[in-house]
N, C-alpha and C. Protein backbone atom coordinates (compact mmCIF):
# COMPACT_ATOMS: atom_id res chain seq x y z
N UNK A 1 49.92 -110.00 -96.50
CA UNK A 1 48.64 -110.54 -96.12
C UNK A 1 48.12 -109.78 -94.91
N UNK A 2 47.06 -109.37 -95.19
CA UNK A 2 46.05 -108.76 -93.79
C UNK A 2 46.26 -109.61 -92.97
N UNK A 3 46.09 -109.06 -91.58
CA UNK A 3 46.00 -109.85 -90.17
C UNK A 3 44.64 -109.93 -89.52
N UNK A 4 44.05 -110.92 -89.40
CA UNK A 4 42.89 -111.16 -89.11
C UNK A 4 42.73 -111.39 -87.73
N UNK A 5 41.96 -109.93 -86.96
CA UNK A 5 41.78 -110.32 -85.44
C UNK A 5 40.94 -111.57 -84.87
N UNK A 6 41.45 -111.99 -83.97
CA UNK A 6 40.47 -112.95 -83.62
C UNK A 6 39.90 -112.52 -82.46
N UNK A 7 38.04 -113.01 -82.20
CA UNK A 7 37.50 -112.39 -81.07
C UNK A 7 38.32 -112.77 -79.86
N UNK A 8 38.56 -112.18 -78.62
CA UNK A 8 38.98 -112.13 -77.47
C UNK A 8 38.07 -113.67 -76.77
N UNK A 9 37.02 -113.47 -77.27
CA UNK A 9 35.66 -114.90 -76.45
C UNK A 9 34.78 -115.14 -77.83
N UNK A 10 34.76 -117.06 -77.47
CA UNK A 10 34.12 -117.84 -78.13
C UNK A 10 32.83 -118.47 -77.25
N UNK A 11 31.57 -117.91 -77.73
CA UNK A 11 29.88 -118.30 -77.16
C UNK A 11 29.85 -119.66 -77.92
N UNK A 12 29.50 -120.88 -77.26
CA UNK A 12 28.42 -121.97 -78.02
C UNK A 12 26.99 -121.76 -77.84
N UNK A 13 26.26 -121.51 -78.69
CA UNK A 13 24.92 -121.81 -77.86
C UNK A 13 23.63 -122.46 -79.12
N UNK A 14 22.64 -122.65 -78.38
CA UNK A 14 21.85 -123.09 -79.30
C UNK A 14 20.37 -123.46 -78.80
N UNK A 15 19.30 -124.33 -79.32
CA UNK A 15 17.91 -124.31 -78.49
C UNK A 15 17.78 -125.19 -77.49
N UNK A 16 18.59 -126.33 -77.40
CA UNK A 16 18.40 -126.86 -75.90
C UNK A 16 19.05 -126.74 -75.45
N UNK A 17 20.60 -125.73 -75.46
CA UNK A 17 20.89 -125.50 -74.15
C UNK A 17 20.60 -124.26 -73.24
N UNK A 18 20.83 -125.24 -72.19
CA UNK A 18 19.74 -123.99 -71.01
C UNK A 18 20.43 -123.39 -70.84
N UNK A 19 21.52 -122.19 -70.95
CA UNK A 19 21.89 -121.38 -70.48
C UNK A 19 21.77 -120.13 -71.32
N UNK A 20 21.20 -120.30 -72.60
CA UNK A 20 21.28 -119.51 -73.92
C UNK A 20 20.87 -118.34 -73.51
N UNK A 21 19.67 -118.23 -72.56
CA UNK A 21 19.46 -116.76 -72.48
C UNK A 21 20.50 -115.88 -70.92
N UNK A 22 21.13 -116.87 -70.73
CA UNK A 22 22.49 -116.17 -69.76
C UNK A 22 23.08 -115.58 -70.37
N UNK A 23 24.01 -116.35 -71.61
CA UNK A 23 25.07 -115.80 -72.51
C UNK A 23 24.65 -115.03 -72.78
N UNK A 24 23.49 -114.60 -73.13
CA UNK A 24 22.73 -113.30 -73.73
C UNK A 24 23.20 -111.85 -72.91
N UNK A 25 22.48 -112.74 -71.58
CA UNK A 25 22.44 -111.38 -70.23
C UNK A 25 24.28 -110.78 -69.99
N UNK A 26 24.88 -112.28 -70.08
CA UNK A 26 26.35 -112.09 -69.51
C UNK A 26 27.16 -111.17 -70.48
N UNK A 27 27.17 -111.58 -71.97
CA UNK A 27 27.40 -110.59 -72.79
C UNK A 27 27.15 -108.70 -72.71
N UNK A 28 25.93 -108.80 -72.21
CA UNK A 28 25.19 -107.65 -71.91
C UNK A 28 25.54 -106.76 -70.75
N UNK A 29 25.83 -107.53 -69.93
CA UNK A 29 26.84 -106.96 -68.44
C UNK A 29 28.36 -106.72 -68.79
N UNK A 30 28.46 -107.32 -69.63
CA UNK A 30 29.98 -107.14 -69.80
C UNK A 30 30.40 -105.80 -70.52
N UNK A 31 29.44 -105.74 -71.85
CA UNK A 31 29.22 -104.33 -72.67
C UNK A 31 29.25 -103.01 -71.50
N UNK A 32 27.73 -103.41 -70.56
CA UNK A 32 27.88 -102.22 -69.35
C UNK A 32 28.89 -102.22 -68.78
N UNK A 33 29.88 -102.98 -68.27
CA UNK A 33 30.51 -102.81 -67.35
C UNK A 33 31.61 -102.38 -68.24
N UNK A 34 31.81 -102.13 -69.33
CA UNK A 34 32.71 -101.92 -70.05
C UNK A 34 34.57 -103.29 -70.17
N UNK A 35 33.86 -104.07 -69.95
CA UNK A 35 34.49 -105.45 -69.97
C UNK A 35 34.48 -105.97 -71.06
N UNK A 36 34.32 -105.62 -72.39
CA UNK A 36 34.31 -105.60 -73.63
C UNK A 36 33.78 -104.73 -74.29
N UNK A 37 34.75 -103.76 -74.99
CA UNK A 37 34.66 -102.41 -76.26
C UNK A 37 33.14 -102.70 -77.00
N UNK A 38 33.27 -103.77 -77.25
CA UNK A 38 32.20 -104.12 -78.61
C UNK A 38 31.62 -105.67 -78.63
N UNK A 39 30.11 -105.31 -79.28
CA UNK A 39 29.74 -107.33 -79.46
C UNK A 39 30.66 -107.87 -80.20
N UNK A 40 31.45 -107.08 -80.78
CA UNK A 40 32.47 -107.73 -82.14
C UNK A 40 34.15 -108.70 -81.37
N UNK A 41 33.69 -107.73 -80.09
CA UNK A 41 34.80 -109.01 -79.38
C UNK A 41 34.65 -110.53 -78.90
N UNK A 42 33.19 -110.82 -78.89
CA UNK A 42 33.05 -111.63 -79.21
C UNK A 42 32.58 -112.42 -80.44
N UNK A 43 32.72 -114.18 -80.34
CA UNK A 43 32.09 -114.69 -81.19
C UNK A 43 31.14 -115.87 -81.00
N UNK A 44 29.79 -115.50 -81.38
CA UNK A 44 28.79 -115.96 -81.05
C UNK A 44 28.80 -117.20 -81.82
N UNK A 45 28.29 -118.44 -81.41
CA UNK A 45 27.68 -119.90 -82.36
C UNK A 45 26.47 -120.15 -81.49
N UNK A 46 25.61 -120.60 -82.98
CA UNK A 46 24.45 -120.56 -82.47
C UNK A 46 24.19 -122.20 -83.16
N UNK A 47 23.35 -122.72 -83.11
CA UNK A 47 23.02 -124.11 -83.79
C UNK A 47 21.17 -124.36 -84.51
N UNK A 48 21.54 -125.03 -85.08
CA UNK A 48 19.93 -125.28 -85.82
C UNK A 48 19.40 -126.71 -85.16
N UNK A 49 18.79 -126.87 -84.58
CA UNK A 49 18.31 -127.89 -83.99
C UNK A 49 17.94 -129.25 -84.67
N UNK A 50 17.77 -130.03 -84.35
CA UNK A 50 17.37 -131.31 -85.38
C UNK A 50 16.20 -131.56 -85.97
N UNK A 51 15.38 -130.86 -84.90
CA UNK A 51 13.55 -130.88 -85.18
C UNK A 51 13.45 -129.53 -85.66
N UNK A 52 14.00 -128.96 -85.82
CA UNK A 52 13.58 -127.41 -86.76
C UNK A 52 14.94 -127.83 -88.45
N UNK A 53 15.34 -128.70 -88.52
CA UNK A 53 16.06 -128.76 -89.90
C UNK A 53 15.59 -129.17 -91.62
N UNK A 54 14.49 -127.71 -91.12
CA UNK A 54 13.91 -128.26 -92.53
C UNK A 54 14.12 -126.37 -92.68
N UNK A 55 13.79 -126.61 -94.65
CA UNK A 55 14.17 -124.97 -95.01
C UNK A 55 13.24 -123.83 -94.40
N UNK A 56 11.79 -124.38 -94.51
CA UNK A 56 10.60 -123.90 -94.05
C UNK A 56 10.77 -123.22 -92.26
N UNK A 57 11.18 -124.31 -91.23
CA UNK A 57 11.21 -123.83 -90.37
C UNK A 57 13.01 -122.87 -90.07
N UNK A 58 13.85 -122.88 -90.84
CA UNK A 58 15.36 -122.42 -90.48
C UNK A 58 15.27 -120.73 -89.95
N UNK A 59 14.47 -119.80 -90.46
CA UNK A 59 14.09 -118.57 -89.97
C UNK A 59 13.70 -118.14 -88.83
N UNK A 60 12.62 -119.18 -88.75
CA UNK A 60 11.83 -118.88 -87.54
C UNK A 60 12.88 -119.65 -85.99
N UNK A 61 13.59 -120.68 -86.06
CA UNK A 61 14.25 -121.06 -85.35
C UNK A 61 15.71 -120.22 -84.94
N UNK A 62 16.28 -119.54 -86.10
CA UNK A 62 17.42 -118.56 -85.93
C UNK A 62 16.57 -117.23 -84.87
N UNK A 63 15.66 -116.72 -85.23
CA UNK A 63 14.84 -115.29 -85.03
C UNK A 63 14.53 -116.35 -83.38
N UNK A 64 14.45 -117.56 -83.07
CA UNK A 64 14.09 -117.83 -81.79
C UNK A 64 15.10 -117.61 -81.18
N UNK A 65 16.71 -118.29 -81.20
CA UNK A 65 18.27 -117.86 -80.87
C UNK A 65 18.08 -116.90 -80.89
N UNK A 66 17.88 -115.72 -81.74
CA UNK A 66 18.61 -114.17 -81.14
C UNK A 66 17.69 -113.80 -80.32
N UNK A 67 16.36 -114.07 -80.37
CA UNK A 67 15.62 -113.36 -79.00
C UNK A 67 15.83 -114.13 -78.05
N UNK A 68 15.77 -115.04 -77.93
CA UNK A 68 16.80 -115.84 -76.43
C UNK A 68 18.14 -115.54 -75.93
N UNK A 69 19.20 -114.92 -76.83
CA UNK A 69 20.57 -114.67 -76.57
C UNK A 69 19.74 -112.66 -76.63
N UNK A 70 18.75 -112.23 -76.90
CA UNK A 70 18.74 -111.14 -76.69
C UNK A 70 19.89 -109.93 -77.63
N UNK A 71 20.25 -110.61 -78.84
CA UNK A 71 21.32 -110.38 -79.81
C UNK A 71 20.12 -109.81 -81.20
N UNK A 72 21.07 -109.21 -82.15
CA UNK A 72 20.65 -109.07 -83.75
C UNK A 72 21.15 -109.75 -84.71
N UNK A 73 22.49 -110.60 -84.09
CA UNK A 73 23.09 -111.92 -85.17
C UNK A 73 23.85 -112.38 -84.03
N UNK A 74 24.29 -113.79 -85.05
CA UNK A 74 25.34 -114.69 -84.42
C UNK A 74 26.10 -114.72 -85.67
N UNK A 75 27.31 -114.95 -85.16
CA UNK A 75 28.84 -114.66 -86.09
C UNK A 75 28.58 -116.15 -86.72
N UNK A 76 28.32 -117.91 -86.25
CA UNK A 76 28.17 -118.72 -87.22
C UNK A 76 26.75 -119.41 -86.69
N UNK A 77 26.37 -119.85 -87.84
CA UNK A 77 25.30 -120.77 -87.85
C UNK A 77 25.06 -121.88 -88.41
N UNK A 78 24.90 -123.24 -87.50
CA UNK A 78 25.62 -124.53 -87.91
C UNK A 78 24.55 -125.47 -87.87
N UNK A 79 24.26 -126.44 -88.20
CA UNK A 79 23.57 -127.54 -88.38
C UNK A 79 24.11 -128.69 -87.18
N UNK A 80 23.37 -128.61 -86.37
CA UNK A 80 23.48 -129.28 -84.81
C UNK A 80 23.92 -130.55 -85.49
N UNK A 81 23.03 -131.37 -85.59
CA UNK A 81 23.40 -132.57 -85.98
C UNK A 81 22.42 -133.08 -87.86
N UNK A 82 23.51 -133.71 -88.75
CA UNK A 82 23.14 -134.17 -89.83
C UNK A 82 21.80 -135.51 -90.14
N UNK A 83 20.65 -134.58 -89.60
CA UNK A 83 19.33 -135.53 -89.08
C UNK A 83 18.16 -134.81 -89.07
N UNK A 84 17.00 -135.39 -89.03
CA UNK A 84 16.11 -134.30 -88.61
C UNK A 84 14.81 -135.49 -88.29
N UNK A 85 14.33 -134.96 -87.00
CA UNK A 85 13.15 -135.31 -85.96
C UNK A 85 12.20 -134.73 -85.99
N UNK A 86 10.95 -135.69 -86.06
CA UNK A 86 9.70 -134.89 -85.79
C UNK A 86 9.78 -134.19 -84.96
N UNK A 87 8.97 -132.78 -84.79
CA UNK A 87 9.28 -131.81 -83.65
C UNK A 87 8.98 -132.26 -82.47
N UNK A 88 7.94 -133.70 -82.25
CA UNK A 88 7.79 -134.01 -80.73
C UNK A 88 9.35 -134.85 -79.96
N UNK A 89 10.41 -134.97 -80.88
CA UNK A 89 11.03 -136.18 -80.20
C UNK A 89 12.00 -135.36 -79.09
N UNK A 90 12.65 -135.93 -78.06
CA UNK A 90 13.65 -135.78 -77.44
C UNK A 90 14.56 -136.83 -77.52
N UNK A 91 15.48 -136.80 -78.53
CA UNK A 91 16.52 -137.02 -78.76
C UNK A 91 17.52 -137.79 -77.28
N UNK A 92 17.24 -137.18 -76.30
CA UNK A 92 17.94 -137.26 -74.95
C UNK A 92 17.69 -138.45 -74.57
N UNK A 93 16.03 -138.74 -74.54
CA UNK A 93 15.22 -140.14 -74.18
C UNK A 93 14.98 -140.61 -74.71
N UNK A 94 15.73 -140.94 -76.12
CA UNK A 94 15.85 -142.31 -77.10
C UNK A 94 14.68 -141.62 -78.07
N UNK A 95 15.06 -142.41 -79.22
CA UNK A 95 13.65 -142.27 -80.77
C UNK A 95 13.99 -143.40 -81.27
N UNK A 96 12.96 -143.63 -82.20
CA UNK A 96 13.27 -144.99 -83.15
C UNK A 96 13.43 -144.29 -84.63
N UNK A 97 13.20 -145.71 -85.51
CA UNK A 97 13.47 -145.17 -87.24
C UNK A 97 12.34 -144.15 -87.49
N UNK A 98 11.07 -144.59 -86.75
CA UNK A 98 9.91 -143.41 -87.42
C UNK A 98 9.72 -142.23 -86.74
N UNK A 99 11.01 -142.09 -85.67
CA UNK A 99 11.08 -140.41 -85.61
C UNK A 99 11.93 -139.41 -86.77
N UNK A 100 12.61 -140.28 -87.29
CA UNK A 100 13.87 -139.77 -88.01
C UNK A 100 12.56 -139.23 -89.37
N UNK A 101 12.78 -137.82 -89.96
CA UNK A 101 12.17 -137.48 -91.03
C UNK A 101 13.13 -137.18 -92.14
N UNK A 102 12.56 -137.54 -93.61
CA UNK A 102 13.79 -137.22 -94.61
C UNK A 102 14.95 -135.51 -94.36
N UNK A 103 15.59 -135.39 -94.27
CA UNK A 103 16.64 -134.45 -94.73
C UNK A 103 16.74 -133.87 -95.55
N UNK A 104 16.58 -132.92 -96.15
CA UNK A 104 16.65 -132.01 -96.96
C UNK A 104 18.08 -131.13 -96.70
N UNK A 105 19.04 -131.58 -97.21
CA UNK A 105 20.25 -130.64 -96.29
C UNK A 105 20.46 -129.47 -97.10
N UNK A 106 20.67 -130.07 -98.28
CA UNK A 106 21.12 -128.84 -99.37
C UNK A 106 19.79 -127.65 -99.42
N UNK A 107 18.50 -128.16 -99.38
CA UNK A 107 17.79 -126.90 -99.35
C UNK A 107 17.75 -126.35 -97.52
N UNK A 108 18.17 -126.93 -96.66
CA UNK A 108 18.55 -126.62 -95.24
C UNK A 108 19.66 -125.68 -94.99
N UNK A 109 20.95 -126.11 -96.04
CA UNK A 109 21.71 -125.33 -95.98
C UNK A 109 21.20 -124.15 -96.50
N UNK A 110 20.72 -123.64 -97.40
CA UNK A 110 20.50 -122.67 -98.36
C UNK A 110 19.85 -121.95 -97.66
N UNK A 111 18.80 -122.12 -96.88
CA UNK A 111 17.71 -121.30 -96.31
C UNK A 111 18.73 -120.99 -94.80
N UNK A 112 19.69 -121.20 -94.64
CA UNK A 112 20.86 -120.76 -93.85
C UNK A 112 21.11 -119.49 -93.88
């Protein structure tokens, strides 16, 4: 059986957390400083947000992650949470039943 390297560093990141476009920069200093050979030493996670989990918006929300992490991919791409919010809600400061919008997962996944 092949031996499968594993990256040296594991990134979380995704659209509300605030540090997304650090990991970007920090990655990027590290390349210069020669503190990692390759982006391939690491491994990037990125997340799909709850208010972008429809198939329609899944593109345009990934293409927002890599220009925020300042990247051309992320190694996985995951479905934040199994839900989806009108795009005004914050989740943080409470919603009710009529923020919650139907789910579409299987065509959510697909457009993955």
């Amino acid at each position: 059986m092949a031996q499968v390297q594993v990256p040296n560093v594991l990134l979380n990141s995704g659209k509300k957390m605030p540090m997304i476009e650090a990991i970007g920069e920090a990655i990027a200093i590290a390349l210069h400083r020669d503190l990692i050979k390759s982006r391939d030493e690491v491994f990037i996670t990125s997340k799909l947000w709850c208010t972008d989990a429809h198939p329609d918006l899944v593109l345009a929300a990934l293409q927002d992650s890599l220009k925020r992490l300042n990247m051309s991919y992320v190694d996985l791409y995951l479905i934040h949470l199994p839900v989806r919010f009108k795009p005004e809600t914050d989740i943080y400061k409470g919603f009710t039943k009529s923020d919650v919008l139907t789910f579409d997962i299987k065509g959510t996944w697909k457009a993955m």
